[in-house]
N, C-alpha and C. Protein backbone atom coordinates (compact mmCIF):
# COMPACT_ATOMS: atom_id res chain seq x y z
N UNK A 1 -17.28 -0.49 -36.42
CA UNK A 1 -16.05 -0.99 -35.86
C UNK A 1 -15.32 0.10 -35.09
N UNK A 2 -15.05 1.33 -35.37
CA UNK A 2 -14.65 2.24 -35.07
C UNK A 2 -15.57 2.91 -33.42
N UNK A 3 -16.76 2.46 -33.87
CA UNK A 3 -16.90 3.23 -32.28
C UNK A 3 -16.86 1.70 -31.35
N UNK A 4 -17.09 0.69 -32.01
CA UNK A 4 -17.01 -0.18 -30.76
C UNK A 4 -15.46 -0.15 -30.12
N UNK A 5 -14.38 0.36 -31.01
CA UNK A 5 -13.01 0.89 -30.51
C UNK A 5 -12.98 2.01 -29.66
N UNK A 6 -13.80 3.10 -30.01
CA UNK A 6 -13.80 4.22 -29.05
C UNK A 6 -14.41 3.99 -28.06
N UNK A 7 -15.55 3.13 -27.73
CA UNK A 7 -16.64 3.01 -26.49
C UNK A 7 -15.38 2.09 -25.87
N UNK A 8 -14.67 0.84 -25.98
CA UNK A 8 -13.75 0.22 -25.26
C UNK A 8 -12.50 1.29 -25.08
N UNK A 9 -12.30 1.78 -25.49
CA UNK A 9 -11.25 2.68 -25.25
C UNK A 9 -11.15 3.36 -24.01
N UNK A 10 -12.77 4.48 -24.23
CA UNK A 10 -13.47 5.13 -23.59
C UNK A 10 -14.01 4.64 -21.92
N UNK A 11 -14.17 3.18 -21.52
CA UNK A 11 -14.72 2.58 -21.19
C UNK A 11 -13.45 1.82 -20.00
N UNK A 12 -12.38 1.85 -20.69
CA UNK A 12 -11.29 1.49 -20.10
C UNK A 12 -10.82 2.56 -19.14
N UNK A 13 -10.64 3.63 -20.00
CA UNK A 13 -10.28 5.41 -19.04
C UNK A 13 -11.09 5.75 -18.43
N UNK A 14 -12.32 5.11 -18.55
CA UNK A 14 -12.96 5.62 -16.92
C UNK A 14 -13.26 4.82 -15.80
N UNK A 15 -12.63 3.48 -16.44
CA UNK A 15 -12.83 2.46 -15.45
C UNK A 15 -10.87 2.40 -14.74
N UNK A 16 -10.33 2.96 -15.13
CA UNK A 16 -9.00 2.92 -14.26
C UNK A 16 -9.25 4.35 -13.54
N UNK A 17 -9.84 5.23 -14.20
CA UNK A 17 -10.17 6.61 -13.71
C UNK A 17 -10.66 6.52 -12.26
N UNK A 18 -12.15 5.99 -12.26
CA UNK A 18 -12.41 5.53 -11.29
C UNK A 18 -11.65 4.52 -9.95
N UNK A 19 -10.51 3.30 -10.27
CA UNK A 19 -9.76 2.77 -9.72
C UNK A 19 -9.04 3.33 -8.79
N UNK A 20 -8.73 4.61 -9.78
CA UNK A 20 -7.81 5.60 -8.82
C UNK A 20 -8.32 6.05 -8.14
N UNK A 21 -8.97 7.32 -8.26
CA UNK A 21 -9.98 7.36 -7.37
C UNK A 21 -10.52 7.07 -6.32
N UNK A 22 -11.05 5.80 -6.32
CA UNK A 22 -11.27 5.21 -4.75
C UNK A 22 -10.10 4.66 -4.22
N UNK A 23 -8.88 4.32 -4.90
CA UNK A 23 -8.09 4.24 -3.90
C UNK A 23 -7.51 5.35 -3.53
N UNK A 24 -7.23 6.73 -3.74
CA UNK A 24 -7.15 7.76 -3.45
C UNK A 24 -7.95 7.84 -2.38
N UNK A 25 -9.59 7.66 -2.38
CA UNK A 25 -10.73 8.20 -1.32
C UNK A 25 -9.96 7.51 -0.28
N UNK A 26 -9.82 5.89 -0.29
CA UNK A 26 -9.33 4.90 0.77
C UNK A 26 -7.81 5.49 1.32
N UNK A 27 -7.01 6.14 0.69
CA UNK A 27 -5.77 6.36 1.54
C UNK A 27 -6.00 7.65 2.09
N UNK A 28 -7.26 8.72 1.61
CA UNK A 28 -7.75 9.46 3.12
C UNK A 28 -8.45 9.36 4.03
N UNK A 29 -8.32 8.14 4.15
CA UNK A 29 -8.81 7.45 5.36
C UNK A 29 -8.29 8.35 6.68
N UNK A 30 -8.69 8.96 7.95
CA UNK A 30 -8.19 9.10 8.54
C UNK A 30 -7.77 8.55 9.99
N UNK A 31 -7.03 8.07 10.56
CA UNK A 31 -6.73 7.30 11.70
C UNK A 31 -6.73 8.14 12.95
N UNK A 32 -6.95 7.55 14.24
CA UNK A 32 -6.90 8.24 15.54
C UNK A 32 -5.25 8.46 15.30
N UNK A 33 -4.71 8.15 15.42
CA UNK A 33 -3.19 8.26 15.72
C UNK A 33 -2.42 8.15 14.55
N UNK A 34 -1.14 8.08 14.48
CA UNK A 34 -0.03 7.97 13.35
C UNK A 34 0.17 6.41 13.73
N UNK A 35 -0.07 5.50 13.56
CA UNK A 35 0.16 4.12 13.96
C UNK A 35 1.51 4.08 13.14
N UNK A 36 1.94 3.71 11.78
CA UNK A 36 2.22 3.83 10.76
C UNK A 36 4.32 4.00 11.36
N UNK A 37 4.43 4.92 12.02
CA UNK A 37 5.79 5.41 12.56
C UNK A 37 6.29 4.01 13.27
N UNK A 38 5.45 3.72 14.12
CA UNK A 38 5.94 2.63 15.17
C UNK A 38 6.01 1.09 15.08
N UNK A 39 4.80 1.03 13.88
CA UNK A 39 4.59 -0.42 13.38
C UNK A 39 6.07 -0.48 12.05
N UNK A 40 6.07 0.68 11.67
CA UNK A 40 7.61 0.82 10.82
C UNK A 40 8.74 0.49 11.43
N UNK A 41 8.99 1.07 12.63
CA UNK A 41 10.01 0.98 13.28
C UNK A 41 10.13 -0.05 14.27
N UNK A 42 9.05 -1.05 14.35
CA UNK A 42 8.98 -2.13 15.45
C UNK A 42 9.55 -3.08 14.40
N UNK A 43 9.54 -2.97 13.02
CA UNK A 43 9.53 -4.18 11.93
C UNK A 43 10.15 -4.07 10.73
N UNK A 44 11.34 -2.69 11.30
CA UNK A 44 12.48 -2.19 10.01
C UNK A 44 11.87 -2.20 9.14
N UNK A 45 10.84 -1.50 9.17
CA UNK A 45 10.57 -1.23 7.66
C UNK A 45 10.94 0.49 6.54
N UNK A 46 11.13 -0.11 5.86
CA UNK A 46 12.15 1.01 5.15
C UNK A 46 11.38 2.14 4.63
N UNK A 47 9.85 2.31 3.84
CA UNK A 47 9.39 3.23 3.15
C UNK A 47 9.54 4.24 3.82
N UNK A 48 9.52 4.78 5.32
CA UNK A 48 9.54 5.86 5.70
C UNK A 48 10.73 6.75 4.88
N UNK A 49 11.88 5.66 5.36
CA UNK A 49 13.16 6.75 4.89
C UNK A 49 13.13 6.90 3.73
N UNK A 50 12.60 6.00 2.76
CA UNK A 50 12.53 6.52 1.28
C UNK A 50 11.77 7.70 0.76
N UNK A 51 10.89 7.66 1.64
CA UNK A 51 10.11 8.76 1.25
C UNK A 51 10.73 10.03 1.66
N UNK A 52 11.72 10.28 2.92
CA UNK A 52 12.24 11.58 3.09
C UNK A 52 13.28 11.29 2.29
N UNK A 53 13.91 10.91 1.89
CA UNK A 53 15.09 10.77 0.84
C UNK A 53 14.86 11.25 -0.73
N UNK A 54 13.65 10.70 -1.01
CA UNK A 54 12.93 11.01 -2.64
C UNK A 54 12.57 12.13 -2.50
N UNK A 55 11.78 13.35 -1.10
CA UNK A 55 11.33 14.41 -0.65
C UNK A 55 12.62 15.22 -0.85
N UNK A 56 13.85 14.62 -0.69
CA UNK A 56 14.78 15.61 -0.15
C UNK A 56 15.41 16.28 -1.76
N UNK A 57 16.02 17.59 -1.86
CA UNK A 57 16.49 18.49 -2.90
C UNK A 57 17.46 17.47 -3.72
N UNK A 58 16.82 17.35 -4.47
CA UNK A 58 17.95 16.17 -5.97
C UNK A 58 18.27 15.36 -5.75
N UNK A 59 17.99 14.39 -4.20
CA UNK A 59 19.35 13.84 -3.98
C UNK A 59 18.92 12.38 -5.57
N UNK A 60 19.75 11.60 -5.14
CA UNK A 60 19.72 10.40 -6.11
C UNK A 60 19.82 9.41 -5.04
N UNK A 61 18.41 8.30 -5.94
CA UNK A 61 18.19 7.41 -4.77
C UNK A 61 18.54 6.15 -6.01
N UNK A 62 19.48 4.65 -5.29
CA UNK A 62 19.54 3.72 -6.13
C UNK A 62 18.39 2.85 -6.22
N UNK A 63 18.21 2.89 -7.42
CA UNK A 63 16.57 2.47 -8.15
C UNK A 63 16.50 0.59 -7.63
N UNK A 64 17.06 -0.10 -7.55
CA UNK A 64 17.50 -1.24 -7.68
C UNK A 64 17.16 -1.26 -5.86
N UNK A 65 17.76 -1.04 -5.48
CA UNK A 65 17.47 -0.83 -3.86
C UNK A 65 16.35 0.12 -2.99
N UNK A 66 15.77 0.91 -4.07
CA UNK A 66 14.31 1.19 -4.00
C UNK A 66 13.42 -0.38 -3.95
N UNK A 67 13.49 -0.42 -5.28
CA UNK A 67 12.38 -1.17 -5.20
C UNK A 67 12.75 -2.34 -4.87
N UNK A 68 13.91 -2.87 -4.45
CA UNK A 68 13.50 -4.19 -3.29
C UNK A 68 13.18 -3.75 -2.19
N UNK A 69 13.25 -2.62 -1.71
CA UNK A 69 13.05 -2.25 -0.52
C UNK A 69 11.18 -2.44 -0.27
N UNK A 70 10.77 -1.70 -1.24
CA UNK A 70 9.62 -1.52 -1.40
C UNK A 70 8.93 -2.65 -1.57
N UNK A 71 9.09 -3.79 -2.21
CA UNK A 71 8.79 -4.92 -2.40
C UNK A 71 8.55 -5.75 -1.07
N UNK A 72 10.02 -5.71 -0.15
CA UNK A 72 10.10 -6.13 1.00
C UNK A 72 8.66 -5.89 2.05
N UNK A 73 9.00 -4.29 2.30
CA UNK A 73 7.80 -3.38 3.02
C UNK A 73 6.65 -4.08 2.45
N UNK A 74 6.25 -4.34 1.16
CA UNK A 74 5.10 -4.90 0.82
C UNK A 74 4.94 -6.12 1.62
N UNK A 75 5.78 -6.58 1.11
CA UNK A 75 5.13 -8.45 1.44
C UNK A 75 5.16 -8.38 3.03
N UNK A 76 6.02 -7.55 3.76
CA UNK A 76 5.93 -7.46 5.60
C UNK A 76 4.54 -7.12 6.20
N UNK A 77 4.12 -6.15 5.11
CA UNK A 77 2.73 -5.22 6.01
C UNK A 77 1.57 -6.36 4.92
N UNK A 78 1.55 -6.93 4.26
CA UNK A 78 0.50 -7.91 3.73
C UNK A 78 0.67 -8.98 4.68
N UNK A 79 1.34 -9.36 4.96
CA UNK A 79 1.27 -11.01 6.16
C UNK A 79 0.92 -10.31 7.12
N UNK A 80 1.06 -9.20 7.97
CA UNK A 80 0.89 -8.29 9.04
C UNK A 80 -0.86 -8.06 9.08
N UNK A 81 -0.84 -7.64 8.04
CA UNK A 81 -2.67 -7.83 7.53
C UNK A 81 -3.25 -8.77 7.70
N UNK A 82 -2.77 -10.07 7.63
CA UNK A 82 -3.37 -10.86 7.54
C UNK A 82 -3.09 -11.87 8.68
N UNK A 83 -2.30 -11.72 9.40
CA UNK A 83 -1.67 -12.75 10.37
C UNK A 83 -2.22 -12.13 11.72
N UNK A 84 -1.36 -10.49 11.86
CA UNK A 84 -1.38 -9.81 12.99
C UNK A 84 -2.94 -9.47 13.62
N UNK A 85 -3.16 -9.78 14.81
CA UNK A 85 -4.64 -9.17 15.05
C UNK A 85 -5.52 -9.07 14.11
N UNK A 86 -5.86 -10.46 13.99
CA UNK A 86 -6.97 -10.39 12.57
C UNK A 86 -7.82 -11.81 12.53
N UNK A 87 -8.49 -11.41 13.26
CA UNK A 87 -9.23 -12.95 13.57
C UNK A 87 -9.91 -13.70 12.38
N UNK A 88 -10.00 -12.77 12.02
CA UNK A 88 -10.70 -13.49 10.26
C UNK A 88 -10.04 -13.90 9.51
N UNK A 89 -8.47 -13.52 9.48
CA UNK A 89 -7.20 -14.23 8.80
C UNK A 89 -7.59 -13.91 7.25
N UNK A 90 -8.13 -12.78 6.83
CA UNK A 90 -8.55 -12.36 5.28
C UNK A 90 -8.35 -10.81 5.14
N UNK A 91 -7.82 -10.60 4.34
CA UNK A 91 -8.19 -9.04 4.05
C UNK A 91 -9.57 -8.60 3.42
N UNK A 92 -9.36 -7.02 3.92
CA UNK A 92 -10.77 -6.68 3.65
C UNK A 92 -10.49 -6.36 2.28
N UNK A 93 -11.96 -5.66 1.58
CA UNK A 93 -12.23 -5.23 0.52
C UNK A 93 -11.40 -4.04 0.15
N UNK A 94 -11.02 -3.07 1.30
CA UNK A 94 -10.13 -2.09 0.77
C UNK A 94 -9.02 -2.17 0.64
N UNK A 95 -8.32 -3.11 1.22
CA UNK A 95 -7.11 -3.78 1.25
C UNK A 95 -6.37 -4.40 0.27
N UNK A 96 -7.83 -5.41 -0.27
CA UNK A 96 -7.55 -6.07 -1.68
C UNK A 96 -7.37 -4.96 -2.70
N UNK A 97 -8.07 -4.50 -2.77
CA UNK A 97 -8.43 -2.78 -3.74
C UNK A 97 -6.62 -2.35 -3.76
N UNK A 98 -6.54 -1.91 -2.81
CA UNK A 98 -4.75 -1.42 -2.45
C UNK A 98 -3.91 -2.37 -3.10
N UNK A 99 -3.89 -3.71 -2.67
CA UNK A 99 -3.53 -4.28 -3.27
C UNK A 99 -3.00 -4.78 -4.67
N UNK A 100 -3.94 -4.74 -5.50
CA UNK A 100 -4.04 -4.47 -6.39
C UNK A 100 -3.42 -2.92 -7.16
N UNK A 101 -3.91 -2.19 -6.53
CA UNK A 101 -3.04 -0.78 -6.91
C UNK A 101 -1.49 -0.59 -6.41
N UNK A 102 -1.39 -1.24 -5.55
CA UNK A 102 0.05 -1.66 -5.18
C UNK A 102 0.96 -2.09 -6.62
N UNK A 103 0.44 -3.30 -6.44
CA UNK A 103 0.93 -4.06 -7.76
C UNK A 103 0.87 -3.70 -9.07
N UNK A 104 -0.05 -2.51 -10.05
CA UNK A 104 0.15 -2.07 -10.83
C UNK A 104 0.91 -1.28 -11.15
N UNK A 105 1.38 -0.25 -9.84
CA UNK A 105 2.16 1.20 -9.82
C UNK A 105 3.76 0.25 -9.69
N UNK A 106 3.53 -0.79 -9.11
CA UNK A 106 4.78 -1.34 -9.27
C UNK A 106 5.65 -2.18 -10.00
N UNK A 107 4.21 -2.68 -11.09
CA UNK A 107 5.04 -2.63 -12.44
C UNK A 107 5.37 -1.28 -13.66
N UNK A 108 4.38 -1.00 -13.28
CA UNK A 108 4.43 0.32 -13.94
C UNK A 108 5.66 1.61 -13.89
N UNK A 109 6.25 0.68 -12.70
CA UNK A 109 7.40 1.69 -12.21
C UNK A 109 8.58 1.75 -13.25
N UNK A 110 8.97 0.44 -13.54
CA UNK A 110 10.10 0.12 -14.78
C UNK A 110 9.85 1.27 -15.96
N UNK A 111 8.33 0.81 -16.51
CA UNK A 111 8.13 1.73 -17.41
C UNK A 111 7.71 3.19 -17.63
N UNK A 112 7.60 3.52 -16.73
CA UNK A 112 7.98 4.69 -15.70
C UNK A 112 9.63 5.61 -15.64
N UNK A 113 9.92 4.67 -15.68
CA UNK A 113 11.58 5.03 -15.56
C UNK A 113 12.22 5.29 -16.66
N UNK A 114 11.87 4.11 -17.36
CA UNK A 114 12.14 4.04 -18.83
C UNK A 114 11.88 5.59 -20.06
N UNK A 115 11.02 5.87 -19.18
CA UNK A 115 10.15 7.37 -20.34
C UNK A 115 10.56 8.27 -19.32
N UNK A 116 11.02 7.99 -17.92
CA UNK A 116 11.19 9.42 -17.19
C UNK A 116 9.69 9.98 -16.82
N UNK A 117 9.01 9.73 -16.83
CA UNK A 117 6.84 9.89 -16.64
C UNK A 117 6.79 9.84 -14.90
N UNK A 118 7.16 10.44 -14.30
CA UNK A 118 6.68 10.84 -13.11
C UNK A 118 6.45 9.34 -12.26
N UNK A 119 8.58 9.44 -12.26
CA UNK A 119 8.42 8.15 -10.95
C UNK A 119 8.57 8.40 -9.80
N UNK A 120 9.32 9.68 -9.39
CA UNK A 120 8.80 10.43 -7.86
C UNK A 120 7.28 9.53 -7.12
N UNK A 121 6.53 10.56 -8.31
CA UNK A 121 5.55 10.57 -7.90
C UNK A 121 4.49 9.24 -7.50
N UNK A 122 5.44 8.08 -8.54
CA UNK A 122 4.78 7.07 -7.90
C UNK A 122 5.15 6.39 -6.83
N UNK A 123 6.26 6.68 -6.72
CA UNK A 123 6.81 5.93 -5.55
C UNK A 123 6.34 6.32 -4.49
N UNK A 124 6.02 7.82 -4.34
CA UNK A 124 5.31 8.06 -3.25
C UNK A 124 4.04 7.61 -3.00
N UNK A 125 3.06 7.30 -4.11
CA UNK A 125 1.87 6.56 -4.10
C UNK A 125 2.30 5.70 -3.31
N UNK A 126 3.33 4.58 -3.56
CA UNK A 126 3.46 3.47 -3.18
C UNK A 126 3.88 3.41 -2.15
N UNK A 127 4.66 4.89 -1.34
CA UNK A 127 4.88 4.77 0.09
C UNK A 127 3.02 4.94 0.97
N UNK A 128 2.41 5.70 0.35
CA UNK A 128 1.02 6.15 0.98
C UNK A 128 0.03 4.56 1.09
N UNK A 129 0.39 3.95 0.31
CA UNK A 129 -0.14 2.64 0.45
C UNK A 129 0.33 1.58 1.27
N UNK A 130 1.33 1.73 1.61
CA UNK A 130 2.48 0.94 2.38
C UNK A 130 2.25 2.09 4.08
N UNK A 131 2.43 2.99 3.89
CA UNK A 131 1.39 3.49 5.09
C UNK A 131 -0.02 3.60 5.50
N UNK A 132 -0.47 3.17 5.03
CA UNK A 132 -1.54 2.69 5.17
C UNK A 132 -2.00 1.44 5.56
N UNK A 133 -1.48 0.46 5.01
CA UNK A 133 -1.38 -0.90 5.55
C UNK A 133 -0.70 -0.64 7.07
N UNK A 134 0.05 0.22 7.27
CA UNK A 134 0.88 0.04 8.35
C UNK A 134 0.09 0.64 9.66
N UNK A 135 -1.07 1.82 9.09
CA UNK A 135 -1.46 2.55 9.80
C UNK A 135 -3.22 1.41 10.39
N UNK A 136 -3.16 0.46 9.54
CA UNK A 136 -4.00 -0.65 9.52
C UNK A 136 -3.88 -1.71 10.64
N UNK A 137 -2.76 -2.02 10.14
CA UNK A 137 -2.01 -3.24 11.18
C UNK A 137 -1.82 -2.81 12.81
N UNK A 138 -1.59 -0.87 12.85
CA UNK A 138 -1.40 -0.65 14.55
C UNK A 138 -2.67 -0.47 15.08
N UNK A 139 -4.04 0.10 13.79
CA UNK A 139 -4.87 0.09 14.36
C UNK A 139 -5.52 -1.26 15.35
N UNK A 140 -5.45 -2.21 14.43
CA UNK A 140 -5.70 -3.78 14.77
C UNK A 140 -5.34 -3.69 15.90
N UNK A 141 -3.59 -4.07 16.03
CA UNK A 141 -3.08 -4.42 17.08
C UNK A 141 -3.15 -3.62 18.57
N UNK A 142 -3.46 -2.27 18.14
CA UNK A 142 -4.16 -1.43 19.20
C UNK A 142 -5.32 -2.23 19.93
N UNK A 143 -6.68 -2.33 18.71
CA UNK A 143 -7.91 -2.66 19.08
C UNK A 143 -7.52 -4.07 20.39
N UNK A 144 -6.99 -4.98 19.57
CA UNK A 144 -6.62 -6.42 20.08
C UNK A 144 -6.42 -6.27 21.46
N UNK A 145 -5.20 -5.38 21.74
CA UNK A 145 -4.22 -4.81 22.99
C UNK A 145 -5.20 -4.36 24.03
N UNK A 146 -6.47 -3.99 23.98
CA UNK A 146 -7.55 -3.74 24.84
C UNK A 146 -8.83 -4.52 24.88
N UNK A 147 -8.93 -5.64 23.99
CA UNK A 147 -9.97 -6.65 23.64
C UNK A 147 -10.32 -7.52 24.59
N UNK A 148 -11.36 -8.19 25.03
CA UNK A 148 -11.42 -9.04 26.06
C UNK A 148 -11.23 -10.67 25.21
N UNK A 149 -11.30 -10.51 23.84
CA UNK A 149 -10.94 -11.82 23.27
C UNK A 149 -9.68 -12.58 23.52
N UNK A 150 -10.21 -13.85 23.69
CA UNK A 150 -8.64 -14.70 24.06
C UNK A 150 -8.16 -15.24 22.96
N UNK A 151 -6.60 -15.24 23.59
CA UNK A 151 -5.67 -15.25 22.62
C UNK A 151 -5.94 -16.62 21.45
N UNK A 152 -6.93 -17.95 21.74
CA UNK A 152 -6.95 -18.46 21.24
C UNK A 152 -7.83 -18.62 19.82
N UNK A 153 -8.93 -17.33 19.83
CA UNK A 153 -9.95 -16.90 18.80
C UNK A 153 -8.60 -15.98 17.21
N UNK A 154 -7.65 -16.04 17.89
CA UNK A 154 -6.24 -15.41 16.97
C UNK A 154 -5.79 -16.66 16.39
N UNK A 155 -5.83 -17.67 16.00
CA UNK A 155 -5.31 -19.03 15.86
C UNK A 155 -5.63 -19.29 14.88
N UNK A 156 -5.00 -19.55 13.86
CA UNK A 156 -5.75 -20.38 12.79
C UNK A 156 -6.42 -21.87 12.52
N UNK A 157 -7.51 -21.49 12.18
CA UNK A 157 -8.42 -22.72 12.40
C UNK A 157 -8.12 -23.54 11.35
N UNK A 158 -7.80 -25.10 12.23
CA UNK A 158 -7.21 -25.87 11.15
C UNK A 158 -7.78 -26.75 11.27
């Protein structure tokens, strides 16, 4: 009984181990350009400034208006994924992956807070993921912006 507790135990920590991990590998992804600045600023999106704000010496950021902010930025750059220049109208595999790591670090955040356990640090995860999607969406809309495909292969097929 005891080791079938340690092998699941065991088995769990290297299977989130790993989780991280490749989404780590996936957010050094590297892009031709900074897409990420402009697709932010075409679509008010807020993580940038949070992130120089949380960067900056002590200041105090309101937690409550973090994370709607962050929430927001989420759900903007996920329809953006999936709407914007995306003829397949699906996210990919690394996306979902993010996804998913999105959503854990962001419950995890409460309890995070709660113990004081290094919420800096996640929040910045959660800005690197939220740039990323963003740095996703200009790539697209780049590609699109020089494509000979017509505008009607962008449509959802109904």
């Amino acid at each position: 009984m005891i080791v079938a507790v340690l092998i699941l135990v065991l088995s769990t920590a290297m299977f989130f181990f790993y989780f991280q991990a490749t989404c780590q590998r996936i957010l050094r992804t590297q892009f031709e350009r900074e897409y990420f600045r402009s697709i932010a600023r075409a679509h008010g999106l807020e993580f940038l400034a949070l992130r120089t704000s949380l960067r900056g010496a002590g200041a105090e950021v309101d937690y409550r208006r973090l994370c709607k902010a962050l929430q927001c930025d989420y759900l903007a750059l996920t329809y953006l994924l999936r709407n914007a220049a995306n003829a397949k109208q699906r996210y990919s595999n690394r996306e979902r992956l993010l996804m998913v790591c999105f959503r854990w670090l962001f419950v995890s955040l409460a309890a995070r807070r709660l113990v004081n356990l290094g919420e800096k640090r996640a929040i910045l995860r959660l800005t690197s993921i939220l740039q990323y999607f963003a740095n996703v969406v200009g790539q697209r809309a780049e590609t699109v912006a020089f494509a000979t495909l017509p505008a009607a292969d962008y449509l959802p097929n109904r």
